[in-house]
C-alpha atoms as a PDB file:
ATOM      1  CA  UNK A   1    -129.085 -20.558 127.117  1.00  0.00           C
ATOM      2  CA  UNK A   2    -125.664 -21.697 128.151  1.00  0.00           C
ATOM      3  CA  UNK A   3    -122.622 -19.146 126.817  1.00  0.00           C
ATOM      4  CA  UNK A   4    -120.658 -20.664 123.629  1.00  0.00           C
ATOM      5  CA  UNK A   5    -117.721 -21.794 125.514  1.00  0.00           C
ATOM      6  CA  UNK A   6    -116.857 -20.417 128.959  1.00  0.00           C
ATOM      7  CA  UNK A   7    -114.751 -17.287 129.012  1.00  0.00           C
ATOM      8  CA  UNK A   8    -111.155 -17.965 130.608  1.00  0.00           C
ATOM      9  CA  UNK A   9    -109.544 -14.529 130.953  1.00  0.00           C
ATOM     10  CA  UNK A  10    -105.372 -15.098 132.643  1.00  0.00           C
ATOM     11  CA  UNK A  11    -105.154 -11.987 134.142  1.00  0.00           C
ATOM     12  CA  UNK A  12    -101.527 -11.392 135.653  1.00  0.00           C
ATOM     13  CA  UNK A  13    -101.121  -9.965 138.537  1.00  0.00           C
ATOM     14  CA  UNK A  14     -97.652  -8.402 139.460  1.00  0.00           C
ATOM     15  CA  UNK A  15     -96.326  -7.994 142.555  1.00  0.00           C
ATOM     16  CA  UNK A  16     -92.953  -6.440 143.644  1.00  0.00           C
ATOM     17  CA  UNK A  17     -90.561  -5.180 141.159  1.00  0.00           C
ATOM     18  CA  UNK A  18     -91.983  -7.472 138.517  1.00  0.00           C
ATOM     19  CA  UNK A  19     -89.703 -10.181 138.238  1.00  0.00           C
ATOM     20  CA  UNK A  20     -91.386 -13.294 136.026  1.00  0.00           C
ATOM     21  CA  UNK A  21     -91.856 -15.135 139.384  1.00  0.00           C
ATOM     22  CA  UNK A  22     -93.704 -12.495 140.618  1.00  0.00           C
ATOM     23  CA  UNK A  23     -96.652 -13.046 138.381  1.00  0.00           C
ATOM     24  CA  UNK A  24     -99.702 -15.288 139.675  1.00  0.00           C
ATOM     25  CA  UNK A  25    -102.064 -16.300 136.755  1.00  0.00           C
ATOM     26  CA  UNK A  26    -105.507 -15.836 137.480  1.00  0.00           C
ATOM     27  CA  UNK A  27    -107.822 -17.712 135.640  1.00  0.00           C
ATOM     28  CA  UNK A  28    -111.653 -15.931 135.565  1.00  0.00           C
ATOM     29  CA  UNK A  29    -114.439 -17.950 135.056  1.00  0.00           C
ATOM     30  CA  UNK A  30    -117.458 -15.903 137.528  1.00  0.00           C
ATOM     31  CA  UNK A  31    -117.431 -12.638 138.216  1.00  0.00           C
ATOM     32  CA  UNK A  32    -118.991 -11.776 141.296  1.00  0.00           C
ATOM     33  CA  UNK A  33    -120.048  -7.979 142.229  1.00  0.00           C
ATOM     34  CA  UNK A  34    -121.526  -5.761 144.850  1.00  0.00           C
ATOM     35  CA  UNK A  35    -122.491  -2.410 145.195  1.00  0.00           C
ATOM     36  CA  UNK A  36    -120.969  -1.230 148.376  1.00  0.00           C
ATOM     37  CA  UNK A  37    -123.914   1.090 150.293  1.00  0.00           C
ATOM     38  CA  UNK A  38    -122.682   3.328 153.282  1.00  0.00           C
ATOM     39  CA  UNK A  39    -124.244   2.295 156.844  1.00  0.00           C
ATOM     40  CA  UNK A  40    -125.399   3.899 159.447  1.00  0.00           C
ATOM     41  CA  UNK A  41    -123.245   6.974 160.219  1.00  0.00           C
ATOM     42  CA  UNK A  42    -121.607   6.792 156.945  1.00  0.00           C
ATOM     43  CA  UNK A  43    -124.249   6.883 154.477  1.00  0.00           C
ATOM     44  CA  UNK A  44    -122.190   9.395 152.409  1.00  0.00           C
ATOM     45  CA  UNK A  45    -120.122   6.004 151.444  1.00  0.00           C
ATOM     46  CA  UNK A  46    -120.524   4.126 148.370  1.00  0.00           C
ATOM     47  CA  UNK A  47    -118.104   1.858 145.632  1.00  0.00           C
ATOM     48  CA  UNK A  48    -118.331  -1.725 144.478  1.00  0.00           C
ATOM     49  CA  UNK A  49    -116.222  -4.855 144.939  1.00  0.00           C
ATOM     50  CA  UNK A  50    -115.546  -7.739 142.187  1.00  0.00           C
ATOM     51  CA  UNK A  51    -114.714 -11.125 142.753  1.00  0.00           C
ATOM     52  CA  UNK A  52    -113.373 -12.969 139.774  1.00  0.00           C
ATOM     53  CA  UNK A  53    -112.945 -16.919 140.335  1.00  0.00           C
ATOM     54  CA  UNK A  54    -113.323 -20.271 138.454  1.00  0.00           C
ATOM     55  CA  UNK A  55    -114.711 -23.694 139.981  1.00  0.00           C
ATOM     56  CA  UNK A  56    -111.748 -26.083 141.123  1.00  0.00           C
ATOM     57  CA  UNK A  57    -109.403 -22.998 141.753  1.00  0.00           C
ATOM     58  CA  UNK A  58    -107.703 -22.631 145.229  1.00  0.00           C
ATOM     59  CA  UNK A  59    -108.115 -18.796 145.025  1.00  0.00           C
ATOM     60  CA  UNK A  60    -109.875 -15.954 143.899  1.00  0.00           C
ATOM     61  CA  UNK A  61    -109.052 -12.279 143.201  1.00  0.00           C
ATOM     62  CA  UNK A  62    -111.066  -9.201 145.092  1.00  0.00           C
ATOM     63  CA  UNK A  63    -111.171  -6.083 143.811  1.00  0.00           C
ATOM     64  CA  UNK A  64    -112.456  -3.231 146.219  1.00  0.00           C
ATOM     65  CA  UNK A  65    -113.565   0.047 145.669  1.00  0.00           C
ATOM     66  CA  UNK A  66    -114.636   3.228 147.874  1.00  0.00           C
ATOM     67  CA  UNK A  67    -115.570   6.560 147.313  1.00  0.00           C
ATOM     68  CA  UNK A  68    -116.981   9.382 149.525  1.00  0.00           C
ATOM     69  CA  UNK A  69    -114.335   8.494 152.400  1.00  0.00           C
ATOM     70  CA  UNK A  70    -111.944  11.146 154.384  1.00  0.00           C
ATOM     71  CA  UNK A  71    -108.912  11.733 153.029  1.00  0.00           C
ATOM     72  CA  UNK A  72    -105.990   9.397 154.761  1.00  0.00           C
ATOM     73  CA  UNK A  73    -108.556   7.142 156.562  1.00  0.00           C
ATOM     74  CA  UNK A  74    -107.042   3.434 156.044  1.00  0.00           C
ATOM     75  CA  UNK A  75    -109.958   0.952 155.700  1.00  0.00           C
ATOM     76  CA  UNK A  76    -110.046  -2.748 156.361  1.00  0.00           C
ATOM     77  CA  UNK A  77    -111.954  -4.840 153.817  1.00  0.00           C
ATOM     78  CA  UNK A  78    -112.789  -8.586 153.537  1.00  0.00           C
ATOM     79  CA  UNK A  79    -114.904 -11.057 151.738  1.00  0.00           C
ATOM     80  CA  UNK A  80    -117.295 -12.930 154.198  1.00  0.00           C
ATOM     81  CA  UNK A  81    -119.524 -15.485 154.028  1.00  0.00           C
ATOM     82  CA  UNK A  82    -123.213 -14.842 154.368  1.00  0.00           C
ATOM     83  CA  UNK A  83    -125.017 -11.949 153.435  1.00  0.00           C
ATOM     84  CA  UNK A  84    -124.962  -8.000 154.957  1.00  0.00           C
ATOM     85  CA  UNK A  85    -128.251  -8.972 156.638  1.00  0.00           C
ATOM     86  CA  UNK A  86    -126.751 -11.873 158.325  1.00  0.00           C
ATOM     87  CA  UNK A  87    -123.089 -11.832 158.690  1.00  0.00           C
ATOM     88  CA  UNK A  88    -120.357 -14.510 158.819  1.00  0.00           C
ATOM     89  CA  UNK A  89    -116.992 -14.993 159.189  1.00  0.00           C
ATOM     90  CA  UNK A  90    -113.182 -13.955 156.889  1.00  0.00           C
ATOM     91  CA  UNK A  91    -113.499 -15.891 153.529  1.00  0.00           C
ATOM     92  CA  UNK A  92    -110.064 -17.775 153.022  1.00  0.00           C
ATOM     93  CA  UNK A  93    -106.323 -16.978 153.719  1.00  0.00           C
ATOM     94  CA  UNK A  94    -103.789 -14.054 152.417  1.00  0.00           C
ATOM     95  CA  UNK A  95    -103.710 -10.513 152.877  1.00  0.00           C
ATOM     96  CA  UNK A  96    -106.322  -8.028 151.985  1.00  0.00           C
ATOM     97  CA  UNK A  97    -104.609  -4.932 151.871  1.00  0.00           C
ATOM     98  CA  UNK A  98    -105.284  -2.094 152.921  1.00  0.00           C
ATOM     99  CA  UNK A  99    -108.281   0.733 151.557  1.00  0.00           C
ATOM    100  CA  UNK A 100    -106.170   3.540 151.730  1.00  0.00           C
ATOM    101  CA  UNK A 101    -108.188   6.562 150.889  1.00  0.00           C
ATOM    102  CA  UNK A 102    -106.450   9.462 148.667  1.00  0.00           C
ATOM    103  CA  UNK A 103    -107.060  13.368 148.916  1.00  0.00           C
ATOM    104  CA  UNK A 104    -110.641  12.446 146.554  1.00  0.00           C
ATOM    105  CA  UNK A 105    -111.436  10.427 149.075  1.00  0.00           C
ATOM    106  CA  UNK A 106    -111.297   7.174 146.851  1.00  0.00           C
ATOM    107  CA  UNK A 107    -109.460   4.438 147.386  1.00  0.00           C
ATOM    108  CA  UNK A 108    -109.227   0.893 145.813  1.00  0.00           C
ATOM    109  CA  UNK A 109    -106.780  -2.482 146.762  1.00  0.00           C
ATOM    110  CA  UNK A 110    -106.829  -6.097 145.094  1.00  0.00           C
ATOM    111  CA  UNK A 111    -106.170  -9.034 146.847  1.00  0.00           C
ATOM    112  CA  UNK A 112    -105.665 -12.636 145.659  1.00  0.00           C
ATOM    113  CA  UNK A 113    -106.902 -14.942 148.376  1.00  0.00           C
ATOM    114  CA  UNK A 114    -106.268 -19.009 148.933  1.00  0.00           C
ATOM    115  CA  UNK A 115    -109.797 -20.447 149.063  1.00  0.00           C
ATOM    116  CA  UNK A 116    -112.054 -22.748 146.805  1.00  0.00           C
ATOM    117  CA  UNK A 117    -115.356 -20.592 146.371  1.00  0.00           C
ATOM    118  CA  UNK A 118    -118.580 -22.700 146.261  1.00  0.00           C
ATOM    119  CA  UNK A 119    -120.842 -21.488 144.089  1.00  0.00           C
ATOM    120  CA  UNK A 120    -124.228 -22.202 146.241  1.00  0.00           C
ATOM    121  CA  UNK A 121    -123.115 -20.284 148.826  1.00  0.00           C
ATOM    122  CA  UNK A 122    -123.589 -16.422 149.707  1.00  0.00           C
ATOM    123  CA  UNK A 123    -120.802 -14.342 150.025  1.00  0.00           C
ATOM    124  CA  UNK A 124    -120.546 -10.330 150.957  1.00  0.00           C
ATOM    125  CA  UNK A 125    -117.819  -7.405 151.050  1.00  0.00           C
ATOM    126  CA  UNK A 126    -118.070  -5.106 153.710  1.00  0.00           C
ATOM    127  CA  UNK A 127    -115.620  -2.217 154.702  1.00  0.00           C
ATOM    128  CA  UNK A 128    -114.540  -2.003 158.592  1.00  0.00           C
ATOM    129  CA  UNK A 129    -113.416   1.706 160.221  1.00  0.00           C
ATOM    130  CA  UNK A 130    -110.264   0.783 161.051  1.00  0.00           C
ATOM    131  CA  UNK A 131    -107.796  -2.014 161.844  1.00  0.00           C
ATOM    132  CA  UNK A 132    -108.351  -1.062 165.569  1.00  0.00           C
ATOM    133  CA  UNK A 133    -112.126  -0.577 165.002  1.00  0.00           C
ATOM    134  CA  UNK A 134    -112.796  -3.976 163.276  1.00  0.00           C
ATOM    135  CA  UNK A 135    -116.285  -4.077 164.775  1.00  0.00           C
ATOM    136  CA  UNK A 136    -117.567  -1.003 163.463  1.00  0.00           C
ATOM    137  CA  UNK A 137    -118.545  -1.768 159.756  1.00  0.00           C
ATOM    138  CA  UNK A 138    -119.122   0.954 157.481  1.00  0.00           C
ATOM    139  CA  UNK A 139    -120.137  -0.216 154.336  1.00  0.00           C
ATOM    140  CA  UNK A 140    -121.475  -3.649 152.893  1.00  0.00           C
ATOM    141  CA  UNK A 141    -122.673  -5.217 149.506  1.00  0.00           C
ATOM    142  CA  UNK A 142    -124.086  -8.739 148.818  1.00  0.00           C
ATOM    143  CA  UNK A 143    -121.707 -10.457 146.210  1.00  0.00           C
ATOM    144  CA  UNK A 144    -124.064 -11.515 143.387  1.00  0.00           C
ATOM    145  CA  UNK A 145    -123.278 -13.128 139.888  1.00  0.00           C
ATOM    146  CA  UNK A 146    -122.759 -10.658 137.387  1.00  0.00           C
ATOM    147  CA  UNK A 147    -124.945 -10.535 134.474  1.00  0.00           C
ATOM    148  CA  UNK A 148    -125.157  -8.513 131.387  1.00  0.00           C
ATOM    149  CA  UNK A 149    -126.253  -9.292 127.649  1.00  0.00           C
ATOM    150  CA  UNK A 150    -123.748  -9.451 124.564  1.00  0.00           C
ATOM    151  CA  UNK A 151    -123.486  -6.449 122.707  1.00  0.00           C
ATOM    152  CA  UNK A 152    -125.244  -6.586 119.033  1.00  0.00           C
ATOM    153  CA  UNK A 153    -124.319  -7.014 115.628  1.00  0.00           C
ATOM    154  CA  UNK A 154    -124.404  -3.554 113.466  1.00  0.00           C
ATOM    155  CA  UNK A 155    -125.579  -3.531 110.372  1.00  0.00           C
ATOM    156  CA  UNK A 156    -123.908  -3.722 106.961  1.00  0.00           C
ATOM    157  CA  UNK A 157    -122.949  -0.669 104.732  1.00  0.00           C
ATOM    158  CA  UNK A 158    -124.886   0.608 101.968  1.00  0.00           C
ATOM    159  CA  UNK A 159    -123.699   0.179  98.353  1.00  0.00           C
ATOM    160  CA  UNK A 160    -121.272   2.670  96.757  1.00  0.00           C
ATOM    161  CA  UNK A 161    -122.177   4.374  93.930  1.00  0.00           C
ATOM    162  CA  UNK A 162    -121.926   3.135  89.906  1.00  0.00           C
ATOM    163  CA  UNK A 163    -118.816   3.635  88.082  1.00  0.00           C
ATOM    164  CA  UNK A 164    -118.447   6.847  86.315  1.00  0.00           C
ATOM    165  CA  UNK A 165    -120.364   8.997  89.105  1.00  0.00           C
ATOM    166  CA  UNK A 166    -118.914   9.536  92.260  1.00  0.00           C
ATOM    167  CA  UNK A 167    -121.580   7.887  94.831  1.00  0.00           C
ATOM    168  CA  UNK A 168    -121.718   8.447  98.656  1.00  0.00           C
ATOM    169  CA  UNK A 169    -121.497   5.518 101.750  1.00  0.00           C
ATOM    170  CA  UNK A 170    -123.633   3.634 102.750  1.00  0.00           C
ATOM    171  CA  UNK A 171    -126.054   4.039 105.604  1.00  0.00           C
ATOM    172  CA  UNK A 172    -124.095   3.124 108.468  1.00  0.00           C
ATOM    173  CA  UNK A 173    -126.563  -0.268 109.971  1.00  0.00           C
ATOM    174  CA  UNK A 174    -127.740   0.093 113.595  1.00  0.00           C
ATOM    175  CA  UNK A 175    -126.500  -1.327 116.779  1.00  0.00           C
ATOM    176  CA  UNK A 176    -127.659  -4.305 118.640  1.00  0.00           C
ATOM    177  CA  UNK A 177    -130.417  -3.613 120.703  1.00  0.00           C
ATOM    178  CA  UNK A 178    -129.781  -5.683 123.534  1.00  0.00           C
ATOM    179  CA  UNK A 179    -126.742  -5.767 126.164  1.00  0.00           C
ATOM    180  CA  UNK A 180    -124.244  -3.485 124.258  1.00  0.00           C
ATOM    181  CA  UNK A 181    -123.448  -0.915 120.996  1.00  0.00           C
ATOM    182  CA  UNK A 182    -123.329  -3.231 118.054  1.00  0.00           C
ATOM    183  CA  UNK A 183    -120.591  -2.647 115.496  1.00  0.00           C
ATOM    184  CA  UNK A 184    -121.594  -0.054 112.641  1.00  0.00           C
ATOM    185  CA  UNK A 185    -121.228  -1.476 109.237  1.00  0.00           C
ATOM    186  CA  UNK A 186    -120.227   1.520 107.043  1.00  0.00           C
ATOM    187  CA  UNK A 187    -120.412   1.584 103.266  1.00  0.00           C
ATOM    188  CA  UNK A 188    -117.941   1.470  99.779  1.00  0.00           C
ATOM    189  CA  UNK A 189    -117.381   5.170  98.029  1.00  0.00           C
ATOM    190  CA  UNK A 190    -117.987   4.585  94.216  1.00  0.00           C
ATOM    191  CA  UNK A 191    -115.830   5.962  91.817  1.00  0.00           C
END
């Protein structure tokens, strides 16, 4: 079943000192995500990237994140075309910055990119060793369509109790039972 209506989050991203013409709306209509697995020699990597893009729209915003790295490494990061089994080439123009990885060893960097993603094609994120060391990748994830179920309705509140006695709550209803932690209905005190 098709969502009701298509979900258009602006986002604003700021850039600078935050002046008003520093601020690039974003509109999100996919949401595409990978799990970033550690290769060979670096295993003890992990962290996930996000895509967020809408059809028609010059540009897209990536989100990458790594954890498990050594403190003050500075990774390169790109979205490519293809898949981590097959490989393919820089997706778009603009600057991915750089991962630069704290004293947890995590590190995370967004970049908003000028390209027109096509939906029937694959696309991956993979994590280089250095910006001398472009060749060596350490980590990769497949970009995928993200997916997840609505969260479900709780149920309603018992009655209160009948005038003259003081009567307790309702029984709080339960949560959906699919995709999420429905609402809790919660009940009337009497008096």
């Amino acid at each position: 079943m098709q969502r009701i209506g298509r979900v258009l989050i602006a986002a604003a991203l700021v850039f600078g000192c935050g002046d008003d013409e520093d601020i690039v709306p974003v509109v999100q209509e996919h949401q595409l995500v990978a799990n970033m697995q550690g290769l060979e020699g670096f295993e003890q990597l992990g962290g996930n990237a996000t895509v967020d893009w809408a059809e028609g729209e010059n540009q897209f915003v990536a989100v990458a994140t790594l954890i498990g790295d050594e403190p003050g490494a500075a990774r390169p990061w790109h979205v490519h075309f293809g898949t981590c089994a097959t490989g393919g080439g820089i997706v778009g123009t603009g600057e991915y910055p750089l991962l630069m990885v704290g004293d947890d060893g995590t590190a995370s960097a967004t970049a908003t990119i000028t390209f027109e993603l096509d939906p029937s094609v694959d696309y991956l994120v993979n994590y280089h060793r250095s910006a001398d060391d472009l060749g060596t990748l350490i980590a990769c994830g497949d970009l995928a369509e993200a997916t997840g179920g609505a969260g479900g309705t709780g149920g309603s509140g018992g009655m209160g109790g009948t005038a003259g006695s003081a009567g307790t709550g309702g029984t709080p209803g339960a949560g959906g039972s699919t995709g999420g932690t429905g609402v809790v209905g919660g009940g009337t005190v009497g008096y």
